[in-house]
Protein backbone atom coordinates (compact mmCIF):
# COMPACT_ATOMS: atom_id res chain seq x y z
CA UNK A 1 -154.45 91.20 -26.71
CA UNK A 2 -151.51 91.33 -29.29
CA UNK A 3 -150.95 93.46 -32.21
CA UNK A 4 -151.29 92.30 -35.55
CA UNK A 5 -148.30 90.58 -37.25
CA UNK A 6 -146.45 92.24 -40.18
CA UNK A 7 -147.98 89.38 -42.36
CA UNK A 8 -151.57 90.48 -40.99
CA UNK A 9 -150.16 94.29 -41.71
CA UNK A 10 -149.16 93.34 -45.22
CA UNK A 11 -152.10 91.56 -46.04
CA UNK A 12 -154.48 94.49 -45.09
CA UNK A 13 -152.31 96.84 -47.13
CA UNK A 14 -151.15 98.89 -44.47
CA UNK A 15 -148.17 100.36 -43.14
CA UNK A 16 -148.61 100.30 -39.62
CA UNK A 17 -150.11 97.39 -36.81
CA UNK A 18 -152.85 97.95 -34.16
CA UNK A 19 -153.86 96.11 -31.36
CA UNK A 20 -155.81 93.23 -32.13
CA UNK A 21 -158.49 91.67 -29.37
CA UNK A 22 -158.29 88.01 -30.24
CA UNK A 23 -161.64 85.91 -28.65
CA UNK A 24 -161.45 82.03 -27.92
CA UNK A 25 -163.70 81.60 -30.70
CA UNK A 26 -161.00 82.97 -33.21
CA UNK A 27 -162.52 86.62 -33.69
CA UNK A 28 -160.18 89.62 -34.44
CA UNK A 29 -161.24 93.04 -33.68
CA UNK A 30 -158.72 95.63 -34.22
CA UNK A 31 -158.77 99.47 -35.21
CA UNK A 32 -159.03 100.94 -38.27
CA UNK A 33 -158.52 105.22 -38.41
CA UNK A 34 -161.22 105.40 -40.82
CA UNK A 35 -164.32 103.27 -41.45
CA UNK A 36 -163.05 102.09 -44.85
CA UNK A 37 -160.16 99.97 -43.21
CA UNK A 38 -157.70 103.01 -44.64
CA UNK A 39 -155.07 101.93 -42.08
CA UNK A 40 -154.34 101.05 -38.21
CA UNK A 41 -155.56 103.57 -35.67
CA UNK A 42 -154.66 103.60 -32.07
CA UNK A 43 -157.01 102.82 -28.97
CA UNK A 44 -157.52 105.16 -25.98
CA UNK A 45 -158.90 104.33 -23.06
CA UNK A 46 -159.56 104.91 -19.34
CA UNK A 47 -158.21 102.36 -16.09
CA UNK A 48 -159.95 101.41 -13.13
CA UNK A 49 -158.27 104.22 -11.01
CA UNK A 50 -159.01 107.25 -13.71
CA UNK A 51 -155.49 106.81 -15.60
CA UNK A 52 -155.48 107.22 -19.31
CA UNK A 53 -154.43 104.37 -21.42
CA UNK A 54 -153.43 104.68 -24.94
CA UNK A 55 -152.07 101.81 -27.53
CA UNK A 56 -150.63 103.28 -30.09
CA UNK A 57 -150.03 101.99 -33.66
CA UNK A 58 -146.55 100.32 -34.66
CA UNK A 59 -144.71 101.70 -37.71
CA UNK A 60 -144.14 98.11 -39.27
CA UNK A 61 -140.58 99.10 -39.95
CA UNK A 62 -139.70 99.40 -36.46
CA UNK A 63 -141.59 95.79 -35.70
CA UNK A 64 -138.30 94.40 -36.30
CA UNK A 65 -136.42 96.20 -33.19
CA UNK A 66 -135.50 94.75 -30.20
CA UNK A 67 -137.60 97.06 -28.56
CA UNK A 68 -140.56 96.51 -30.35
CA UNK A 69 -140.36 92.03 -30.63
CA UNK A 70 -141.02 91.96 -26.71
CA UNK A 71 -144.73 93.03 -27.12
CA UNK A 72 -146.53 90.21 -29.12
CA UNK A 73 -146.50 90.78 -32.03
CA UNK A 74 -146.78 87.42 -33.94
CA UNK A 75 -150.37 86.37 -34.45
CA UNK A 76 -151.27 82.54 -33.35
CA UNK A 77 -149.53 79.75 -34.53
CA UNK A 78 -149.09 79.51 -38.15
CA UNK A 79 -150.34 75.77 -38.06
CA UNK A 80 -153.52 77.38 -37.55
CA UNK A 81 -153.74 79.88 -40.24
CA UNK A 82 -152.53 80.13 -43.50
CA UNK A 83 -151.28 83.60 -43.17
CA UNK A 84 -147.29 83.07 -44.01
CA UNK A 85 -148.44 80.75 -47.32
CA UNK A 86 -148.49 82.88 -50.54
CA UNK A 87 -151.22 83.43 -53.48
CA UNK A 88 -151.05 82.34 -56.57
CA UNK A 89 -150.11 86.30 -57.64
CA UNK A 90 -147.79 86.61 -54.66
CA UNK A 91 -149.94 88.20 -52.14
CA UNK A 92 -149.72 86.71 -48.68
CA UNK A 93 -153.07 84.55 -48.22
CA UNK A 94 -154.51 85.57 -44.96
CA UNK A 95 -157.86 85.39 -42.69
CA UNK A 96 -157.88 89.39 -43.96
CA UNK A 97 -157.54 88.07 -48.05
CA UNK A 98 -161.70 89.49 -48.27
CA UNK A 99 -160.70 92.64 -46.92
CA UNK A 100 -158.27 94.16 -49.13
C-alpha cells in the first residue's frame, strides 16, 4: 500500500491523493468519492481486534511536508513508468492518461 504520487494526483486531475493497493502484477486500485473518478476519497475499515481504521486523503499541498514524505508517497520507480515524462500539450503522461 502507498498513496498515489502528486504526478499520479496531477494526472487524474485532482487535488488530493488516496491510498493506492498496488498488486505484483502492476494493478492500481485506489478510491474515488464518487463513481465518476470526481476526486480521492478516503478508506475505512475494521482490524482484527474490532478497532476502526481510516486512511484518509492527502491535500497534495501538504505532500511536500516533512510530515507527510515519511508515508510513501512516490509511486514505483520511474524507470518503470512513464509518469514524470510530459505530453506533447504539457500534461504529465501517466498509466491514468485514459482516465482523465
Amino acid at each position: 500500500m502507498r498513496y498515489l504520487s502528486k504526478e499520479e494526483v496531477g494526472a487524474l486531475g485532482w487535488c488530493a491523493s488516496a491510498l493506492v493497493l498496488e498488486f505484483e502484477d502492476g494493478t492500481l486500485v485506489f478510491p474515488s468519492r464518487d463513481d465518476e473518478g470526481n476526486g480521492a476519497g478516503a478508506l475505512f475499515g475494521q482490524g482484527p481486534k474490532d478497532e476502526e481504521l481510516t486512511f484518509p486523503t492527502i491535500s497534495s499541498y501538504l505532500m511536500d511536508r516533512p510530515a507527510i514524505t515519511g508515508l510513501q508517497l512516490s509511486g514505483p520507480d520511474d524507470s518503470q513508468t512513464s509518469r514524470s515524462s510530459s505530453t506533447k500539450e504539457g500534461a504529465p503522461s501517466s498509466r491514468f492518461a485514459n482516465l482523465v
